[in-house]
C-alpha atoms as a PDB file:
ATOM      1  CA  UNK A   1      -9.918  -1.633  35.513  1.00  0.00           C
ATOM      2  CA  UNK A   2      -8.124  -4.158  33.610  1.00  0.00           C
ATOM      3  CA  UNK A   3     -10.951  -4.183  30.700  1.00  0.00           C
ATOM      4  CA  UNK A   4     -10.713  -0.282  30.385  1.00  0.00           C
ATOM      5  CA  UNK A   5      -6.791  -0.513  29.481  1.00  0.00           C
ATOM      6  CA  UNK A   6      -7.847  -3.186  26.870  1.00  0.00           C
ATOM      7  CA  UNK A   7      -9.989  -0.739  25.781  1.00  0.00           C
ATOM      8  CA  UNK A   8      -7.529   1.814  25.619  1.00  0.00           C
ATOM      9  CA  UNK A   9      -4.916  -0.329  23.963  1.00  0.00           C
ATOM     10  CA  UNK A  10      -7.309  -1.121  21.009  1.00  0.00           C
ATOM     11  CA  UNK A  11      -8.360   2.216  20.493  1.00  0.00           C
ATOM     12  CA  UNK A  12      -4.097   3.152  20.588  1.00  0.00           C
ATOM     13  CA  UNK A  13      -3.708   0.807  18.435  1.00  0.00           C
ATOM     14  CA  UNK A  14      -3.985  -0.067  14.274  1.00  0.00           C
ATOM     15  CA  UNK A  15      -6.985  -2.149  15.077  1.00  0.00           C
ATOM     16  CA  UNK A  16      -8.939   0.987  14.966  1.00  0.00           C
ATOM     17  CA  UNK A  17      -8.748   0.637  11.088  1.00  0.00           C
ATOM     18  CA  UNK A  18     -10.371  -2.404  10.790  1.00  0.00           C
ATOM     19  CA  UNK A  19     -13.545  -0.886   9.619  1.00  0.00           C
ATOM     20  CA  UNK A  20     -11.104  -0.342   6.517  1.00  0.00           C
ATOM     21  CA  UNK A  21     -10.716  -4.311   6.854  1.00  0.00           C
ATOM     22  CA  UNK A  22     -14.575  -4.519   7.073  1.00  0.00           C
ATOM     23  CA  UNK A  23     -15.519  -2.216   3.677  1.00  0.00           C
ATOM     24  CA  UNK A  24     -12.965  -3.501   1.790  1.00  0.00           C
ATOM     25  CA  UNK A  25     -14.423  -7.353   2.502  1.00  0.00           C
ATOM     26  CA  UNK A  26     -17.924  -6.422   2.267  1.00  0.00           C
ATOM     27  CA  UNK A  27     -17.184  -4.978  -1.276  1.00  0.00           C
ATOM     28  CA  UNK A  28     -14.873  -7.932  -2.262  1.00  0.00           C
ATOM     29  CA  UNK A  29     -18.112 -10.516  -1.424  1.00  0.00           C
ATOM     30  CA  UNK A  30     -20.739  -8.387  -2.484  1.00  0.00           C
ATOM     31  CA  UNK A  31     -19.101  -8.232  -6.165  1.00  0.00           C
ATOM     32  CA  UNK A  32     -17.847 -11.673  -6.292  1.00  0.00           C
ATOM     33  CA  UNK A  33     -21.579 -12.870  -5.263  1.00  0.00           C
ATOM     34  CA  UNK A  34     -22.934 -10.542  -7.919  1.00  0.00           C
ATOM     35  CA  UNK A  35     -20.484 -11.710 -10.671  1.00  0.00           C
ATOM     36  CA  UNK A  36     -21.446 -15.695  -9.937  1.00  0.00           C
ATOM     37  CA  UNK A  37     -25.352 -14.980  -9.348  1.00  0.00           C
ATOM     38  CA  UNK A  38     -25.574 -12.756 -12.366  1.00  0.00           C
ATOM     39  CA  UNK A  39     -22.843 -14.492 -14.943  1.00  0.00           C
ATOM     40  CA  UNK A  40     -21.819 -17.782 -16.567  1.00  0.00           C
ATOM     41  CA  UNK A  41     -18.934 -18.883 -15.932  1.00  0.00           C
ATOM     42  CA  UNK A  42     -16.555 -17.340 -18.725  1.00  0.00           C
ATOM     43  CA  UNK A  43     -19.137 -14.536 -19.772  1.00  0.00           C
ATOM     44  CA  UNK A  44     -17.906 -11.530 -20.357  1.00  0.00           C
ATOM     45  CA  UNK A  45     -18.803  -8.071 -20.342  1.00  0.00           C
ATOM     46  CA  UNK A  46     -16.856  -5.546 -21.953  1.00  0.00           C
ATOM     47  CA  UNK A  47     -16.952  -2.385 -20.169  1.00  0.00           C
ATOM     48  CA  UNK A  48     -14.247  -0.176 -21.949  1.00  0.00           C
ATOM     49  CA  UNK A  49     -12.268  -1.244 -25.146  1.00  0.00           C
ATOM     50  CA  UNK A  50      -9.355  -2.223 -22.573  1.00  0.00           C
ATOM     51  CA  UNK A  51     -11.232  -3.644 -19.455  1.00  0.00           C
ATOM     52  CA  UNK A  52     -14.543  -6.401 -19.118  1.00  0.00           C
ATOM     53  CA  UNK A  53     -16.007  -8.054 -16.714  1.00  0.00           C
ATOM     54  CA  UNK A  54     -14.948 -11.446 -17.204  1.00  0.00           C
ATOM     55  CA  UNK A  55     -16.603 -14.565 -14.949  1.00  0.00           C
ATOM     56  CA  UNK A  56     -13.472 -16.975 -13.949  1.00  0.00           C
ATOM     57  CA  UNK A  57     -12.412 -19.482 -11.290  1.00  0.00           C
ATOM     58  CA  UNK A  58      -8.875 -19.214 -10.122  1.00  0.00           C
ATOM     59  CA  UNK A  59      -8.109 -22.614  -8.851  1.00  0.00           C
ATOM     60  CA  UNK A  60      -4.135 -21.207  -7.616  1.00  0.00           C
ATOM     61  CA  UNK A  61      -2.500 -17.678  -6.732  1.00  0.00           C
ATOM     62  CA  UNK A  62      -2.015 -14.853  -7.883  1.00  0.00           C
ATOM     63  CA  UNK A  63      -2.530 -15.083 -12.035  1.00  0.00           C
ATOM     64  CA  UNK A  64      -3.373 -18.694 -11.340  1.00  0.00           C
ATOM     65  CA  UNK A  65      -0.076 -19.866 -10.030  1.00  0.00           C
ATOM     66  CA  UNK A  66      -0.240 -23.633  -9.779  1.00  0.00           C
ATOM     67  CA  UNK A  67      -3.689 -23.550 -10.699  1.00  0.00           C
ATOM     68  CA  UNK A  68      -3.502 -27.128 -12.649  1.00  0.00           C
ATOM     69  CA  UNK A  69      -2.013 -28.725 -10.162  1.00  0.00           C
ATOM     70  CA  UNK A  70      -4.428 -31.148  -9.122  1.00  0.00           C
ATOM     71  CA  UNK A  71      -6.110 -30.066  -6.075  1.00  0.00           C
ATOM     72  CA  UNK A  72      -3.489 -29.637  -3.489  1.00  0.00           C
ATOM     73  CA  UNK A  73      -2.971 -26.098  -3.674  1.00  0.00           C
ATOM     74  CA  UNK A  74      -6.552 -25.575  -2.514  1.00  0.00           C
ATOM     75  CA  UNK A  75      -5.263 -26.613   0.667  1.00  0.00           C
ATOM     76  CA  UNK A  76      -2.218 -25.044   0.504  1.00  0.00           C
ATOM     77  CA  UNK A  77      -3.009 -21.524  -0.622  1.00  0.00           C
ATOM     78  CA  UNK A  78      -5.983 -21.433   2.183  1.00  0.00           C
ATOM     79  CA  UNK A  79      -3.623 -22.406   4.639  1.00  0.00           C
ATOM     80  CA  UNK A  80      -1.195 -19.570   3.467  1.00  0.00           C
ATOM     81  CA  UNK A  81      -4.368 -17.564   3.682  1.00  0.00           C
ATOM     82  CA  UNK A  82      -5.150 -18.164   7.211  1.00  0.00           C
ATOM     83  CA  UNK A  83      -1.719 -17.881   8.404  1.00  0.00           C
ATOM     84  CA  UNK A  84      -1.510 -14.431   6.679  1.00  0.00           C
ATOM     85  CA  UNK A  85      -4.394 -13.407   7.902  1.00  0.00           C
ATOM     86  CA  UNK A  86      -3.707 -13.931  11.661  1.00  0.00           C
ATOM     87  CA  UNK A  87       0.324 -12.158  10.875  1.00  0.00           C
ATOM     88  CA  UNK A  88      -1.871  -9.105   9.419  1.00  0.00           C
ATOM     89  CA  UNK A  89      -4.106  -8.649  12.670  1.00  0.00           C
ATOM     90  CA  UNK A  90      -1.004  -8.905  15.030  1.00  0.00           C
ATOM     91  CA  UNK A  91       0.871  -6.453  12.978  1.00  0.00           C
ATOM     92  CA  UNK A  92      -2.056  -4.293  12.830  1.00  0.00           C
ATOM     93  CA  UNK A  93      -2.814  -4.609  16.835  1.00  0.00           C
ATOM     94  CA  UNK A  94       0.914  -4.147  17.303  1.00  0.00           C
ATOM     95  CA  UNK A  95       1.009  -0.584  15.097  1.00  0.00           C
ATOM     96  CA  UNK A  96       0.701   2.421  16.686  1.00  0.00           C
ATOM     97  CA  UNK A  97      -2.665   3.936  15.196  1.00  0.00           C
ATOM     98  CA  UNK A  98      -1.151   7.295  14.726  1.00  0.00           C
ATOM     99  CA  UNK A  99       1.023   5.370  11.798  1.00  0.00           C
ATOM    100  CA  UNK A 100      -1.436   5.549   9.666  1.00  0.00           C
ATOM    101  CA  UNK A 101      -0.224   4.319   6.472  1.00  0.00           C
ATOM    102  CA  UNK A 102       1.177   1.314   7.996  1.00  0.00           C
ATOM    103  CA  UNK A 103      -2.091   0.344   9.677  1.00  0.00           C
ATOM    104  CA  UNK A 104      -4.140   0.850   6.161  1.00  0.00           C
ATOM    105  CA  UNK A 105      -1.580  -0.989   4.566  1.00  0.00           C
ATOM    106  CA  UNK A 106      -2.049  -3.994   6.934  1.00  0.00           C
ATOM    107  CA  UNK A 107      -5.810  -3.343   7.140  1.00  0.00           C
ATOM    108  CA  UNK A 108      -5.670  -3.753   3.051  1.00  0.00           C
ATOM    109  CA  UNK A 109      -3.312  -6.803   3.049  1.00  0.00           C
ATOM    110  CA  UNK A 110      -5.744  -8.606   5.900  1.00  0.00           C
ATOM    111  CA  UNK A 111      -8.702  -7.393   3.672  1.00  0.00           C
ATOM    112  CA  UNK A 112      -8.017  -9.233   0.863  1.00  0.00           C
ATOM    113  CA  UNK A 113      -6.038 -12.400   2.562  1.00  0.00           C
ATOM    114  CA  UNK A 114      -9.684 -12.887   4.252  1.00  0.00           C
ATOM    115  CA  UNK A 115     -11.381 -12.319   1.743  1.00  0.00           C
ATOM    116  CA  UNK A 116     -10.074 -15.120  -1.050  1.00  0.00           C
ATOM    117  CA  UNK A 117      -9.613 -17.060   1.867  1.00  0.00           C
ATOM    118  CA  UNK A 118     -13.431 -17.329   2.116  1.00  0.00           C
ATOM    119  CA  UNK A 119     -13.539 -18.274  -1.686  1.00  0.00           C
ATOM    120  CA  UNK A 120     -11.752 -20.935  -1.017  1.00  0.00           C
ATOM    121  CA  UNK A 121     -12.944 -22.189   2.044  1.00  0.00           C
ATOM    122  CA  UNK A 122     -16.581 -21.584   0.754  1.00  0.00           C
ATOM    123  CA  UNK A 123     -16.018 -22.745  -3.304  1.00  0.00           C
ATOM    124  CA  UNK A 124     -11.968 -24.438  -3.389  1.00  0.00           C
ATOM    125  CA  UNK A 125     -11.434 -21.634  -5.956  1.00  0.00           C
ATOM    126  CA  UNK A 126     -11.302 -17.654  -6.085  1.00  0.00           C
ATOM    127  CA  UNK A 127     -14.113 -15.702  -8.137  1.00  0.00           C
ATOM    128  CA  UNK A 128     -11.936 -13.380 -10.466  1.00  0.00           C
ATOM    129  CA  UNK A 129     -13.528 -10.843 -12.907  1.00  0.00           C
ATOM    130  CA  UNK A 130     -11.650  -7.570 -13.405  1.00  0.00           C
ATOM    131  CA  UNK A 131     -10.402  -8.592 -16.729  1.00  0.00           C
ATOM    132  CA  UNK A 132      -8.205  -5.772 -17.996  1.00  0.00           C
ATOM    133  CA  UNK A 133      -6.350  -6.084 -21.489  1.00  0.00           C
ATOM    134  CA  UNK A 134      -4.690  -3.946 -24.603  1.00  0.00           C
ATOM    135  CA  UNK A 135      -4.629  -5.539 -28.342  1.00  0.00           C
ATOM    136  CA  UNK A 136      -5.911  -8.790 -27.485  1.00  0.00           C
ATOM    137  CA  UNK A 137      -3.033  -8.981 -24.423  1.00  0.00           C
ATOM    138  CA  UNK A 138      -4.516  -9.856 -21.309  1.00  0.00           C
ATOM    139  CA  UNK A 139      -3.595  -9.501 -17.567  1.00  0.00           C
ATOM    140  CA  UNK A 140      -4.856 -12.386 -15.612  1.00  0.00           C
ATOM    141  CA  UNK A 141      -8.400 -11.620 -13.988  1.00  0.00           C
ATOM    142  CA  UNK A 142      -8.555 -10.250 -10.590  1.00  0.00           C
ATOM    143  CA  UNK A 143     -10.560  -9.148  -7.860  1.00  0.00           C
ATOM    144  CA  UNK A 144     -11.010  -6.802  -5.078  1.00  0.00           C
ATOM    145  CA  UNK A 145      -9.647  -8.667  -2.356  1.00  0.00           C
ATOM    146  CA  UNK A 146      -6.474  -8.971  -4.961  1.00  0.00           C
ATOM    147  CA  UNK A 147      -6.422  -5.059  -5.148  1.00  0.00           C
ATOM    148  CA  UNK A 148      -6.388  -4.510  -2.006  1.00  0.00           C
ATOM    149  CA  UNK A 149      -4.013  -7.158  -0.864  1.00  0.00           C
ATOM    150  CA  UNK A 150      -1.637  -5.015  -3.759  1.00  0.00           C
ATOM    151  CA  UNK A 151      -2.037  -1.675  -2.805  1.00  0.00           C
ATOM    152  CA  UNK A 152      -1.057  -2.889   1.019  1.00  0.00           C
ATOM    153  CA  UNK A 153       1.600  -4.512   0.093  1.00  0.00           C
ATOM    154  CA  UNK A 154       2.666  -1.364  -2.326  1.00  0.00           C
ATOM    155  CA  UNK A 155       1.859   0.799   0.848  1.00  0.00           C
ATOM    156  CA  UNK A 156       4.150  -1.356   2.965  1.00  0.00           C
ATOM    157  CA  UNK A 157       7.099  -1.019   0.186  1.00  0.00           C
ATOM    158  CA  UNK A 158       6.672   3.064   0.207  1.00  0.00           C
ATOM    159  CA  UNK A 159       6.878   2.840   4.026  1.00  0.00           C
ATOM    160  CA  UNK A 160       9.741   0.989   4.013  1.00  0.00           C
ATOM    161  CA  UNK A 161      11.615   3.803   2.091  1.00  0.00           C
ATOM    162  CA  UNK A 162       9.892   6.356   3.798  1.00  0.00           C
ATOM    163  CA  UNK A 163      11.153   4.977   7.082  1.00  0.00           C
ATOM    164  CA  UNK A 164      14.387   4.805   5.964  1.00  0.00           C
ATOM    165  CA  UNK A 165      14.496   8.527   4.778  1.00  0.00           C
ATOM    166  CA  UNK A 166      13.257   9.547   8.245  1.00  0.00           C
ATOM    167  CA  UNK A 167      16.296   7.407  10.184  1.00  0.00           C
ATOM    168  CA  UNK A 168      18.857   8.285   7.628  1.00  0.00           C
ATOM    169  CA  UNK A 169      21.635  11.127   9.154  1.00  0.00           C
ATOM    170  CA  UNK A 170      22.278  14.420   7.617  1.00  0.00           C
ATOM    171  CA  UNK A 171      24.835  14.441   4.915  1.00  0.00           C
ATOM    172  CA  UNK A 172      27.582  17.129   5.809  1.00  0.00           C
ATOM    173  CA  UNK A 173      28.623  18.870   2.272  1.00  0.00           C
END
């Protein structure tokens, strides 16, 4: 009895998107273990006149915050990593699954916080390559896990104002 309402709970729950969590993190490895086992490090590929695929190790955060730092961060950002990770799945077992946006958002952010955090468990470094530029400007290299942990996070920002329009009263003219 007690195992069925576990049951139930999950399947109430925003733990039913985790196969979101799963596809996203299968894509995220997959490309990152075709970039290394097919590139040099630094190759790159151009692919449009404004976007290569570029082979690069990102020792720090996001655009390579504190990447020459010494070593320390490794530890530091895949500690941030795990601790993000676990926050993501209790918010996500804690959404209702008929919020949908909310649970892909936190299906998205867990995604990608899993999936650098096996980079750098694995390597002490993240495998970037989406190298996207205009007239010899360049945005720092990126990868899937990185996309997805944006568009969760962008997803949690729009629900944040669409929650607000929902609780906010009716103006009187």
């Amino acid at each position: 009895m007690k195992l069925e309402s576990k049951e139930s709970g999950l399947r109430e729950s925003g733990l039913v998107w985790l196969w979101l969590t799963a596809v996203a993190l299968i894509l995220d490895q997959a490309t990152k273990h075709w970039v290394a086992g097919t590139m040099e490090l630094y190759q790159s590929i151009e692919v449009l006149p404004f976007f290569s695929i570029t082979y690069v190790h990102n020792l720090g955060a996001a655009f390579s915050f504190l990447a020459d730092q010494g070593g320390w961060q490794r530890w530091f950002f895949t500690a941030i990593a795990a601790i993000a990770s676990v926050i993501f799945l209790v918010w996500l077992s804690k959404t209702p699954k008929q919020n949908k946006w909310l649970s892909i958002a936190f299906a998205l952010l867990l995604s990608g916080a899993v999936g650098n955090l096996i980079d750098r468990v694995l390597f002490g470094y993240v495998i970037d390559f989406l190298d996207f530029y205009w007239q010899g400007n360049h945005w720092p290299a990126f990868n899937i896990a990185d996309s997805a942990i944006f568009i969760g996070a962008a997803m949690m920002i729009i629900d944040s104002f669409r929650q607000e329009q929902k609780t906010k009263p009716a103006q009187d003219s």
